[in-house]
PDB file of N, CA and C in Angstrom:
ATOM      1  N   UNK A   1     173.985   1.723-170.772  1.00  0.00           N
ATOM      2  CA  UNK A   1     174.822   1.080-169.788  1.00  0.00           C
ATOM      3  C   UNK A   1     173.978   0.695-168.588  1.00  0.00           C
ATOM      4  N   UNK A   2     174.047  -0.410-167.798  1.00  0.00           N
ATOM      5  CA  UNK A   2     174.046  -0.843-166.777  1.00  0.00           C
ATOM      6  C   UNK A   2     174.060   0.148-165.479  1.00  0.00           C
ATOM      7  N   UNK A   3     173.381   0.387-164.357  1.00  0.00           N
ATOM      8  CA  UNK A   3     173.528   1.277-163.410  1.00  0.00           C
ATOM      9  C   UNK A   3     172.725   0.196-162.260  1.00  0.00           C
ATOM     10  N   UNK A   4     173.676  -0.452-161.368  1.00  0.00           N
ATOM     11  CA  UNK A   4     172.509  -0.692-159.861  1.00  0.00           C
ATOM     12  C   UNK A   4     172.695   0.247-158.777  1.00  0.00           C
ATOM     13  N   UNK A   5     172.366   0.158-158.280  1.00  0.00           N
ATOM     14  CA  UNK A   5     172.069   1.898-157.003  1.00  0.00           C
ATOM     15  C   UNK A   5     170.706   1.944-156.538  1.00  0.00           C
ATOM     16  N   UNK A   6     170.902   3.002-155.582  1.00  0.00           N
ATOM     17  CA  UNK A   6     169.511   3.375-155.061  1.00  0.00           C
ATOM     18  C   UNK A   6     169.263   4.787-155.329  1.00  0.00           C
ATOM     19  N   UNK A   7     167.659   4.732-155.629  1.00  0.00           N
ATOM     20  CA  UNK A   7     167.136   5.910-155.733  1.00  0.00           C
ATOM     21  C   UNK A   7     167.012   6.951-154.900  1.00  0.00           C
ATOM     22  N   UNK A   8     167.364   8.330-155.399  1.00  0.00           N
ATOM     23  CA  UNK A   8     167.098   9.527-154.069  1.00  0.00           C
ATOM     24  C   UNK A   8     166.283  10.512-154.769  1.00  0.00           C
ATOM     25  N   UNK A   9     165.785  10.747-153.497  1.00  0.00           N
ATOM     26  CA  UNK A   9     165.042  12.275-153.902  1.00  0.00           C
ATOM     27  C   UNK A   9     165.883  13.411-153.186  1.00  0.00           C
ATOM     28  N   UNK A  10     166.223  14.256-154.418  1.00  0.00           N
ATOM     29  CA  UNK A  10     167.098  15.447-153.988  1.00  0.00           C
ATOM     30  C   UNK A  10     166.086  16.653-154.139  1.00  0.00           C
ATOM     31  N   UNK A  11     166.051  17.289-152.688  1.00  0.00           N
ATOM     32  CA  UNK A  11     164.884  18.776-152.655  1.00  0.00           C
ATOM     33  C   UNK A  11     165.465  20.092-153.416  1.00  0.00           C
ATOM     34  N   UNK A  12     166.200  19.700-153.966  1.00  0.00           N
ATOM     35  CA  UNK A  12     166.757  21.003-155.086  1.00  0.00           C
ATOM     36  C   UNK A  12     165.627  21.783-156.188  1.00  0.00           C
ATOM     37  N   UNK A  13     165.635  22.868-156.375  1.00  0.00           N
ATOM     38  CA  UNK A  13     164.891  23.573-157.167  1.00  0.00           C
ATOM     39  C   UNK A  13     163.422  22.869-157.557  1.00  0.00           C
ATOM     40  N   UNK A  14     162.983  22.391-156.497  1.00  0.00           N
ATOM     41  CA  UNK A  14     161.314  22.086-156.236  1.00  0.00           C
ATOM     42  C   UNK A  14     161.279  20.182-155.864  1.00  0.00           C
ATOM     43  N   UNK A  15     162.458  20.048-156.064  1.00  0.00           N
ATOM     44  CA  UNK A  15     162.724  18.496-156.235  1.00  0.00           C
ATOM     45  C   UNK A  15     162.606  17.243-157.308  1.00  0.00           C
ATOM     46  N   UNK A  16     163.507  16.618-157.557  1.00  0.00           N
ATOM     47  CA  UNK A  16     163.658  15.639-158.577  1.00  0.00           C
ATOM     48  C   UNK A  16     164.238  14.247-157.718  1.00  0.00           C
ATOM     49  N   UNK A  17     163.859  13.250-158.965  1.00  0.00           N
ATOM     50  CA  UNK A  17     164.584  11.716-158.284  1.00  0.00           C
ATOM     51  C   UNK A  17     165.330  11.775-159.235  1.00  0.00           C
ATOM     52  N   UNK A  18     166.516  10.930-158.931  1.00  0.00           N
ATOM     53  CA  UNK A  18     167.804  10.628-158.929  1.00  0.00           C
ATOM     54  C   UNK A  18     168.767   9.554-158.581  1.00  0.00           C
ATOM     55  N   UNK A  19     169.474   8.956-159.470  1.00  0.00           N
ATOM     56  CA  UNK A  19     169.959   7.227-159.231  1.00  0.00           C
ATOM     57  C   UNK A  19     172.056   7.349-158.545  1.00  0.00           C
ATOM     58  N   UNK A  20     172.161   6.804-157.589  1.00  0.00           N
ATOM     59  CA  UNK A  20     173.476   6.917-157.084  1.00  0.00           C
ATOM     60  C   UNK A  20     173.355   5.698-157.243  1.00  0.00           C
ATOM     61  N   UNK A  21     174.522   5.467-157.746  1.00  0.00           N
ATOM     62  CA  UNK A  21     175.163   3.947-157.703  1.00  0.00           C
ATOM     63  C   UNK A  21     175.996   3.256-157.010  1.00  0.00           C
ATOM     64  N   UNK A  22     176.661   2.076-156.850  1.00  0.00           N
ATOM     65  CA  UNK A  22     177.121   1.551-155.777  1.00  0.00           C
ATOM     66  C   UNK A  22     178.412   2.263-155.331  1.00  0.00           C
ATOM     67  N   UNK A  23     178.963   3.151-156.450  1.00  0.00           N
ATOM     68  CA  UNK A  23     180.535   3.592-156.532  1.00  0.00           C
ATOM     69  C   UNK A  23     180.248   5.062-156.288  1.00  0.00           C
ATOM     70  N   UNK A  24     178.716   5.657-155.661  1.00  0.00           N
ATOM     71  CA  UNK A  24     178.850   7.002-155.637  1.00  0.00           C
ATOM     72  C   UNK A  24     178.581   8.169-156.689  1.00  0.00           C
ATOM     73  N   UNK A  25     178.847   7.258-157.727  1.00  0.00           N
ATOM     74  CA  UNK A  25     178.413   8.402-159.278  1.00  0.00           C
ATOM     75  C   UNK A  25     176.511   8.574-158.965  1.00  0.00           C
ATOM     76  N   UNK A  26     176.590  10.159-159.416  1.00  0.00           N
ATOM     77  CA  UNK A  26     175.257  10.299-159.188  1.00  0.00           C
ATOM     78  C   UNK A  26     174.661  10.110-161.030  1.00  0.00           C
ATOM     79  N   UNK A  27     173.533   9.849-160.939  1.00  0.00           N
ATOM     80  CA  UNK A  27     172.634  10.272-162.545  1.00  0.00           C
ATOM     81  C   UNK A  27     171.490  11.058-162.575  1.00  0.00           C
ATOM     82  N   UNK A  28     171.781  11.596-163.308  1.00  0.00           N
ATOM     83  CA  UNK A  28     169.912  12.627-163.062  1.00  0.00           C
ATOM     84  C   UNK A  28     169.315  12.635-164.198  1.00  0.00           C
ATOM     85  N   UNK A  29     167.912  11.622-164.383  1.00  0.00           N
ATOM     86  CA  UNK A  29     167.269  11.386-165.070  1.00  0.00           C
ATOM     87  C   UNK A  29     166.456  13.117-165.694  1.00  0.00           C
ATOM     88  N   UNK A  30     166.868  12.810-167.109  1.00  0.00           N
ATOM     89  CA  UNK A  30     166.285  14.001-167.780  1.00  0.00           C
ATOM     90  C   UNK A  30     164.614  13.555-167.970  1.00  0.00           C
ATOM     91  N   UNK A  31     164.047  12.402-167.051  1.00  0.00           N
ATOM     92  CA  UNK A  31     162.429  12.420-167.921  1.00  0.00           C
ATOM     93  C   UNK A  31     162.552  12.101-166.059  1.00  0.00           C
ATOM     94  N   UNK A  32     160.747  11.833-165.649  1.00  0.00           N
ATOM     95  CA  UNK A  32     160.671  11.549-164.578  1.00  0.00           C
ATOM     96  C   UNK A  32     160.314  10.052-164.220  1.00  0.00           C
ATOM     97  N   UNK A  33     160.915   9.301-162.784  1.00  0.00           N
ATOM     98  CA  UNK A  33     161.099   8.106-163.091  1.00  0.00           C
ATOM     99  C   UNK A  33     159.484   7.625-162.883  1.00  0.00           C
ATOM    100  N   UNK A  34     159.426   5.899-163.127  1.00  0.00           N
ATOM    101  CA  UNK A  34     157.965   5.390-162.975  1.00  0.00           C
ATOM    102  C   UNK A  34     157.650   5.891-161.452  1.00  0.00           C
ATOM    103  N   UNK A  35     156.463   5.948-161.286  1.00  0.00           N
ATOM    104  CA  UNK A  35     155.746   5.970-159.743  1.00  0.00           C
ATOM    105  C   UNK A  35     156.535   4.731-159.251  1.00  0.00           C
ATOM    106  N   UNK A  36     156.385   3.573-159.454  1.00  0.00           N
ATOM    107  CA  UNK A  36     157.064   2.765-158.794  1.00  0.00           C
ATOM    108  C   UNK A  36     158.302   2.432-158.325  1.00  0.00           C
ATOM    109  N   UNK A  37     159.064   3.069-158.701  1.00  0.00           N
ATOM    110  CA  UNK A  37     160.318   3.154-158.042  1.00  0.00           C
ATOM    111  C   UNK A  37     160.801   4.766-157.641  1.00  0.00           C
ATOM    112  N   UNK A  38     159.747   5.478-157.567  1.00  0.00           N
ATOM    113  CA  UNK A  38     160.112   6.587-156.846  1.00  0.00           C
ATOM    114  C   UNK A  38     159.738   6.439-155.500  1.00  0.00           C
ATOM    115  N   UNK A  39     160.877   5.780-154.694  1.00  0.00           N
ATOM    116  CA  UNK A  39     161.125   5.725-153.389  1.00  0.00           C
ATOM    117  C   UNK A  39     162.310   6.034-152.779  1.00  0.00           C
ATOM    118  N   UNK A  40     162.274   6.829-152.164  1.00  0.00           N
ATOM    119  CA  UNK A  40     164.385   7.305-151.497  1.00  0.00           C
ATOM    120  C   UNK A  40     164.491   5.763-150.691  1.00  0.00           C
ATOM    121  N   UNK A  41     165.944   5.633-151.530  1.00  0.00           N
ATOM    122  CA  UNK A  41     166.405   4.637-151.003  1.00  0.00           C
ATOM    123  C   UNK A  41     166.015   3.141-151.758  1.00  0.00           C
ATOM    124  N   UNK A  42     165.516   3.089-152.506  1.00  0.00           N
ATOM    125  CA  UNK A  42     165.015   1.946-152.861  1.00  0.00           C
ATOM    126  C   UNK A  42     166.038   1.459-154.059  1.00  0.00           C
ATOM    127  N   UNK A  43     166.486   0.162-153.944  1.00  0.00           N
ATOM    128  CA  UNK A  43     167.769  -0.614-154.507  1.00  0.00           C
ATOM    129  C   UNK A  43     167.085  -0.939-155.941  1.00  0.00           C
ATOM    130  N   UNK A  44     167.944  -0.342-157.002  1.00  0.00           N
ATOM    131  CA  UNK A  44     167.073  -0.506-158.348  1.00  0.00           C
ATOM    132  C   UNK A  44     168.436  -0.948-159.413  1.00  0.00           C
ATOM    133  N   UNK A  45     168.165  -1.270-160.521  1.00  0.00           N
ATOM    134  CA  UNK A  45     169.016  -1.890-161.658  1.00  0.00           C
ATOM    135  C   UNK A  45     168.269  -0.929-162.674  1.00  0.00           C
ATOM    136  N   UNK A  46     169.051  -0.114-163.397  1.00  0.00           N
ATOM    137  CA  UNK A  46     168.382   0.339-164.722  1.00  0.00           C
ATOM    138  C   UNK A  46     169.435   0.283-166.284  1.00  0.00           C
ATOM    139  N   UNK A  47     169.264   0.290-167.062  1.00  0.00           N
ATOM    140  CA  UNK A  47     169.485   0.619-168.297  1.00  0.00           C
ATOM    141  C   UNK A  47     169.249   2.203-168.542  1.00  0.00           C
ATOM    142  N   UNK A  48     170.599   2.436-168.609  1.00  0.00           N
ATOM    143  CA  UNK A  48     170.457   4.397-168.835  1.00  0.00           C
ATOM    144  C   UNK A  48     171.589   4.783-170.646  1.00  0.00           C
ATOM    145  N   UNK A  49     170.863   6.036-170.559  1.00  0.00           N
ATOM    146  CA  UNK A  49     172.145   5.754-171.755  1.00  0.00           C
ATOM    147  C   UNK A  49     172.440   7.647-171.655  1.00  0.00           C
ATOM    148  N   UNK A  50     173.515   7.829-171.353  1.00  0.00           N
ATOM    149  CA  UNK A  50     174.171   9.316-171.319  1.00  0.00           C
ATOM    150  C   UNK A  50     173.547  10.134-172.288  1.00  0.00           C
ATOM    151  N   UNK A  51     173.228  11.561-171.970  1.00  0.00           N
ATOM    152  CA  UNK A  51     172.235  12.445-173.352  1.00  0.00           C
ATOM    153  C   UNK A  51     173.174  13.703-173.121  1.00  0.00           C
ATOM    154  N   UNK A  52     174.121  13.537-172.115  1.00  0.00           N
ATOM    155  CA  UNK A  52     175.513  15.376-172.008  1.00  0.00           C
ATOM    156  C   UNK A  52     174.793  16.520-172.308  1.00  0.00           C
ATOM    157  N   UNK A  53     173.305  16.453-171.721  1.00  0.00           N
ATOM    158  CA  UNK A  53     172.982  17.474-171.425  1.00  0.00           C
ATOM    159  C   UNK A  53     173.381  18.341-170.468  1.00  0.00           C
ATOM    160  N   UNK A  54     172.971  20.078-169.890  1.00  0.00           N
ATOM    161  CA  UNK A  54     173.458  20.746-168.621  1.00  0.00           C
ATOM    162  C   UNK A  54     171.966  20.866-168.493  1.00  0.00           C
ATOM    163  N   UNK A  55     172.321  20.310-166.458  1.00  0.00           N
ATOM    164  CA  UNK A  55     171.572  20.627-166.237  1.00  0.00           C
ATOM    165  C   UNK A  55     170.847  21.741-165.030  1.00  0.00           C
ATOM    166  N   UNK A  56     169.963  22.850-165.112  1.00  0.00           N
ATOM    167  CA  UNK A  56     170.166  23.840-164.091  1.00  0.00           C
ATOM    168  C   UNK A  56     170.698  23.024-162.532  1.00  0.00           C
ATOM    169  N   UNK A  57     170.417  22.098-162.572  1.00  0.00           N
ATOM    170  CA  UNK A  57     170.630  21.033-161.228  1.00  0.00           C
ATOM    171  C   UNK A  57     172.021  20.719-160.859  1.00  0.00           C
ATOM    172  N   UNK A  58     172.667  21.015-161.838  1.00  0.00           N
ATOM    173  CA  UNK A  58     174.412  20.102-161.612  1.00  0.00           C
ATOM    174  C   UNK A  58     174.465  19.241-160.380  1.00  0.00           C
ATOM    175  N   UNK A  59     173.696  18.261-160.697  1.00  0.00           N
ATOM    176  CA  UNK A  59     173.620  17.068-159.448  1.00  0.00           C
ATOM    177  C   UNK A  59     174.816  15.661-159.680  1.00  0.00           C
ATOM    178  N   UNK A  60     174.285  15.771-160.980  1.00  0.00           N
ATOM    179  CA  UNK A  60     175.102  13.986-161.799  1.00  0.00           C
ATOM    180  C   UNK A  60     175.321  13.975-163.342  1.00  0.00           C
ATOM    181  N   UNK A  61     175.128  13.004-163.652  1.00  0.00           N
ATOM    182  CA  UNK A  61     175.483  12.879-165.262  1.00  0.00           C
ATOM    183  C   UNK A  61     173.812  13.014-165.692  1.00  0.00           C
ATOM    184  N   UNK A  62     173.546  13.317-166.584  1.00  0.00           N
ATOM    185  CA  UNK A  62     172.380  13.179-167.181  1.00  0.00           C
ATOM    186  C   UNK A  62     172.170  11.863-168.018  1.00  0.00           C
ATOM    187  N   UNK A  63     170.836  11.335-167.756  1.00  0.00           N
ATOM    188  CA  UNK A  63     170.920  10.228-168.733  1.00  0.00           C
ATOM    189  C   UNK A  63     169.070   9.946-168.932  1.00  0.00           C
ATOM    190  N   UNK A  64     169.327   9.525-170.032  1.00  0.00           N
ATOM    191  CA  UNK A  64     168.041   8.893-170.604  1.00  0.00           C
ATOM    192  C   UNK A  64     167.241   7.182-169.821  1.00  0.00           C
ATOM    193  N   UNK A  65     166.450   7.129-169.178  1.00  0.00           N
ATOM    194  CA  UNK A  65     166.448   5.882-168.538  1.00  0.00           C
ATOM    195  C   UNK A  65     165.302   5.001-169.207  1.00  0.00           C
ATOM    196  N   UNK A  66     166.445   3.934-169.876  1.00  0.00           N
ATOM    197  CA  UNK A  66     165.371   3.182-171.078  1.00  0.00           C
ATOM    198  C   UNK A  66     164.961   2.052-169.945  1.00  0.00           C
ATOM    199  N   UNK A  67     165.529   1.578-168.980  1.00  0.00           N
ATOM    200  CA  UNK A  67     164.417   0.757-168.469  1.00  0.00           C
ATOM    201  C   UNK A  67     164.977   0.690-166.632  1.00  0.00           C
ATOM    202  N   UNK A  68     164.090   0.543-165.824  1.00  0.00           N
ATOM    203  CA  UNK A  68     164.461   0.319-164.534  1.00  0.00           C
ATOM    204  C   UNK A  68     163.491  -0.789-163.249  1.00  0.00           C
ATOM    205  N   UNK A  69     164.419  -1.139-162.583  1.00  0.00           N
ATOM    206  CA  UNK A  69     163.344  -2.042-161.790  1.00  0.00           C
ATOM    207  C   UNK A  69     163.957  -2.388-160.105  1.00  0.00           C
ATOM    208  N   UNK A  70     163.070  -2.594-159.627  1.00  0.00           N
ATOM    209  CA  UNK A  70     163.347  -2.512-158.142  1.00  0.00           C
ATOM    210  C   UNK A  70     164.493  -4.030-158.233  1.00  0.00           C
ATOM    211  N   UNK A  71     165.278  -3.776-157.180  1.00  0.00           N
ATOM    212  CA  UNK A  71     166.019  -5.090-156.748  1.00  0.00           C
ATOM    213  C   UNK A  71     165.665  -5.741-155.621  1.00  0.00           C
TER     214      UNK A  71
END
């Protein structure tokens, strides 16, 4: 599915990035994102696809991120 949003870095349990979207739903990428769009705040479009994993984080939905790019 489709996700535009901006990227955050959440300082939880050593810290991870993380995609909020325009409506507030959070996602928390189960792999880590490219260097290049790991920026807080930075307006991105990705292709994710849900994996309903748990995660120690309970931040967002978990998802697999098959592709992403700055806007």
């Amino acid at each position: 599915m489709k996700v535009r949003g901006r990227v955050v870095h959440e300082p939880i349990e050593g810290g991870f990035w993380g995609i909020v979207d325009e409506d507030g739903e959070r996602y928390q990428p189960i792999d880590d994102l490219p260097p290049n769009v790991r920026h807080d705040g930075l307006a991105v479009e990705a292709d994710v696809e849900p994996v309903g994993l748990v995660s120690l984080m309970m931040w967002g939905k978990t998802v697999r991120v098959r592709s992403i790019r700055p806007i």
